[in-house]
N, C-alpha and C. Protein backbone atom coordinates (compact mmCIF):
# COMPACT_ATOMS: atom_id res chain seq x y z
N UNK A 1 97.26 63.05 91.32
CA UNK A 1 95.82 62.99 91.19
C UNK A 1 95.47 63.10 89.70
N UNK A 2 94.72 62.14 89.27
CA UNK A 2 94.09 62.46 87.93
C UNK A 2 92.51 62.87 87.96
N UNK A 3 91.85 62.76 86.47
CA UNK A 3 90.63 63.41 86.31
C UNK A 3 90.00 62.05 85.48
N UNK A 4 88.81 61.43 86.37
CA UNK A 4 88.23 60.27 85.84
C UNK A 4 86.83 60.96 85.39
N UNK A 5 86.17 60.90 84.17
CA UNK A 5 84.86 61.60 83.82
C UNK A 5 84.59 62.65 84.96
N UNK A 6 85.35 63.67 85.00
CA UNK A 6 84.93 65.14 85.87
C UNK A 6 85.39 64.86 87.38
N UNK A 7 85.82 63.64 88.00
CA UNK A 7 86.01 63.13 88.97
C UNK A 7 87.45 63.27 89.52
N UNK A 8 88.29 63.46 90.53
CA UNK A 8 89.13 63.26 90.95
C UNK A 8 89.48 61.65 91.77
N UNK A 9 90.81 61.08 91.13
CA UNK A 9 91.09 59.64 91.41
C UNK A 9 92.48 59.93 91.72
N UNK A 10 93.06 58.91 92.50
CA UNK A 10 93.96 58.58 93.37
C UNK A 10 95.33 58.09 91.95
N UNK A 11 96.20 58.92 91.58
CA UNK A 11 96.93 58.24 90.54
C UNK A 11 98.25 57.57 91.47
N UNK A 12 98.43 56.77 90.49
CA UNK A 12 99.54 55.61 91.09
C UNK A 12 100.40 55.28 89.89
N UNK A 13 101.37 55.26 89.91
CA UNK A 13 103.00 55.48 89.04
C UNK A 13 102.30 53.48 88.47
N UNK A 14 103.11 54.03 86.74
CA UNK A 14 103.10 52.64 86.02
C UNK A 14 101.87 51.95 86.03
N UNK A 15 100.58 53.32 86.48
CA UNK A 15 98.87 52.70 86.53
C UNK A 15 98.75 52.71 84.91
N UNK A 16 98.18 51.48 84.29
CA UNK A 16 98.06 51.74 82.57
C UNK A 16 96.42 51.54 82.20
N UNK A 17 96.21 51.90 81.67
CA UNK A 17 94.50 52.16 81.47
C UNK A 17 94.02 51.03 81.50
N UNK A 18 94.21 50.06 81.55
CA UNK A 18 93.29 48.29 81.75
C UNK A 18 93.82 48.53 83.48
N UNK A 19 94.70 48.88 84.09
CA UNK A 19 94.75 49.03 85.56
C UNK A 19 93.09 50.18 85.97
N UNK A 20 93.40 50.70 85.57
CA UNK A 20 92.19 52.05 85.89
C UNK A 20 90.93 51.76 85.69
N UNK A 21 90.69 50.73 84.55
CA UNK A 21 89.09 50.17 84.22
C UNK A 21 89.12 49.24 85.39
N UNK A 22 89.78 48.12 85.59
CA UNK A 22 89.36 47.35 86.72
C UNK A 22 89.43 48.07 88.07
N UNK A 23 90.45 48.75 88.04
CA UNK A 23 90.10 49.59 89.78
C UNK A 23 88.29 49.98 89.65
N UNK A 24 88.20 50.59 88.71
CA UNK A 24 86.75 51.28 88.63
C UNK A 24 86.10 51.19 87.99
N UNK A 25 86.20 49.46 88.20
CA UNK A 25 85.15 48.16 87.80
C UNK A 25 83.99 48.91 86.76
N UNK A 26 85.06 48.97 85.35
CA UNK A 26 84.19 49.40 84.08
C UNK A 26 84.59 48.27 83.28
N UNK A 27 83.65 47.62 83.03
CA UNK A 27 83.73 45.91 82.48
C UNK A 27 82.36 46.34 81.27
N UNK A 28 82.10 47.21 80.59
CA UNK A 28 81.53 47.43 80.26
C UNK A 28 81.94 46.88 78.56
N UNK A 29 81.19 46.10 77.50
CA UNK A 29 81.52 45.58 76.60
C UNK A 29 82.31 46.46 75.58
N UNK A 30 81.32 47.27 75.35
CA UNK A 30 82.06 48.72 74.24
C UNK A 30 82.23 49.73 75.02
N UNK A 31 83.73 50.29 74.97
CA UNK A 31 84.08 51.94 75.61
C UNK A 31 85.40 52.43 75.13
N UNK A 32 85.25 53.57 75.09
CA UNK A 32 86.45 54.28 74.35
C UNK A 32 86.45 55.24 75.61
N UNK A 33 87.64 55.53 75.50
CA UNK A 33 88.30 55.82 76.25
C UNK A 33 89.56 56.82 76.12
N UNK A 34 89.28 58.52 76.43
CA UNK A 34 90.48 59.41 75.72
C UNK A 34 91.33 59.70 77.15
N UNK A 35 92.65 59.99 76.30
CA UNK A 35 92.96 60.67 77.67
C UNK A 35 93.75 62.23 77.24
N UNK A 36 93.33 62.99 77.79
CA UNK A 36 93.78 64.54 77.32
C UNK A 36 92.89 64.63 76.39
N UNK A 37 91.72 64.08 75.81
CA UNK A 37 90.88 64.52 74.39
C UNK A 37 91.37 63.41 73.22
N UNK A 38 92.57 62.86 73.56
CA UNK A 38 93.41 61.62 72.22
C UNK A 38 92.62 59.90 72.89
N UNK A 39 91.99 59.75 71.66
CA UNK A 39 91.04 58.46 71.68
C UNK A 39 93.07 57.17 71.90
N UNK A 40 91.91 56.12 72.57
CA UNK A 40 93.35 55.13 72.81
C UNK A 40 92.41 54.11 72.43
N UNK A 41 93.18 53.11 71.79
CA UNK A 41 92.83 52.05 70.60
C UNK A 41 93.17 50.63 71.89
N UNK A 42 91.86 50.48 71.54
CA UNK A 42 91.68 49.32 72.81
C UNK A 42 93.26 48.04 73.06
N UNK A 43 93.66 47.87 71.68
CA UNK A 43 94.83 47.07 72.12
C UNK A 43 96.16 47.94 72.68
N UNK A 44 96.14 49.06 73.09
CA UNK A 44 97.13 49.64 74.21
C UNK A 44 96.49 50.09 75.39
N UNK A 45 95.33 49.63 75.83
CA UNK A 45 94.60 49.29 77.14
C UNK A 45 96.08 48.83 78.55
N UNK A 46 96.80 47.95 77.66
CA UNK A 46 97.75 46.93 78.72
C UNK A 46 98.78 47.89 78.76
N UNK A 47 99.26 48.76 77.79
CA UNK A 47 100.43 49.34 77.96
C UNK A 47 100.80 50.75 77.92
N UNK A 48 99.37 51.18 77.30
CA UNK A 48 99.24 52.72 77.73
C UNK A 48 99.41 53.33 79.49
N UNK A 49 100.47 54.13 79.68
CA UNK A 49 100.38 54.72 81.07
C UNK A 49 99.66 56.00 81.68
N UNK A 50 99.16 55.89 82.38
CA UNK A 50 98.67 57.28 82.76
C UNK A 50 99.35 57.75 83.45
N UNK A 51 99.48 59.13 83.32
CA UNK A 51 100.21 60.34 83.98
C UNK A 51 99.95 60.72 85.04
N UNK A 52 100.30 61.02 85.88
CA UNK A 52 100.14 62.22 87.23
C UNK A 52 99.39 63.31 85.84
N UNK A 53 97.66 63.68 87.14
CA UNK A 53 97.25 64.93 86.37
C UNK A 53 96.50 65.14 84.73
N UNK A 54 96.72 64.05 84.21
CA UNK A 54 95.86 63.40 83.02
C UNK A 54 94.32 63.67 83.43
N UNK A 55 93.64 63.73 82.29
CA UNK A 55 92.40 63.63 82.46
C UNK A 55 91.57 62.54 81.51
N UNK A 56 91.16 61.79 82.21
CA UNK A 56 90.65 60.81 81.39
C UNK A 56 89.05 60.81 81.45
N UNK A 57 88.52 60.61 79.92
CA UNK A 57 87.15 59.89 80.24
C UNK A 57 86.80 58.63 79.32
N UNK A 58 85.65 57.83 80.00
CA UNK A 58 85.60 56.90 80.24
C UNK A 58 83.73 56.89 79.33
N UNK A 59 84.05 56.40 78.40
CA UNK A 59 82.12 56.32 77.64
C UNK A 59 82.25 54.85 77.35
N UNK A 60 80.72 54.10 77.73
CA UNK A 60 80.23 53.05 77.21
C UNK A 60 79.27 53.79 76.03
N UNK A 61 79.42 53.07 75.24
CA UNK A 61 78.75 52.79 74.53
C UNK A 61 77.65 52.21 74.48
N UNK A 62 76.49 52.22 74.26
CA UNK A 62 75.11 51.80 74.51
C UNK A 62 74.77 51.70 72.71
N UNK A 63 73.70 50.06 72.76
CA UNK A 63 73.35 49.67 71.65
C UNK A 63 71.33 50.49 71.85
N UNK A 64 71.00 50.36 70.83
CA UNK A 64 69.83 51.18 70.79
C UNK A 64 69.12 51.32 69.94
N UNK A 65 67.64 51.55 69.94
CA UNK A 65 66.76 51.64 68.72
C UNK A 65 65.78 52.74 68.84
């Protein structure tokens, strides 16, 4: 089990963080994305893995005036 923004999610072995945005259809243009508190740099989206028990969160970014 991991930790999605305060949430409990279903973890699954060799799930890599571009797996985890589309499960939970975050198609959102700008978002960063930490896991344990360590920011992940959008081009290891494909190959970053998540752990059993990780805690991840998940921010869009919003443009604004």
């Amino acid at each position: 089990m991991i930790k999605v923004n305060g949430k409990d999610f279903e973890w699954e072995e060799n799930m890599t963080v571009e797996d985890l945005l589309k499960k939970k259809r975050f198609t959102y243009p700008k978002i960063i994305v930490k896991i344990n508190g360590e920011v992940i740099d959008k081009e290891e989206y494909g190959i970053k893995t998540i752990m059993d028990e990780d805690d991840i969160q998940v921010i869009h970014l919003l443009a604004g005036g």
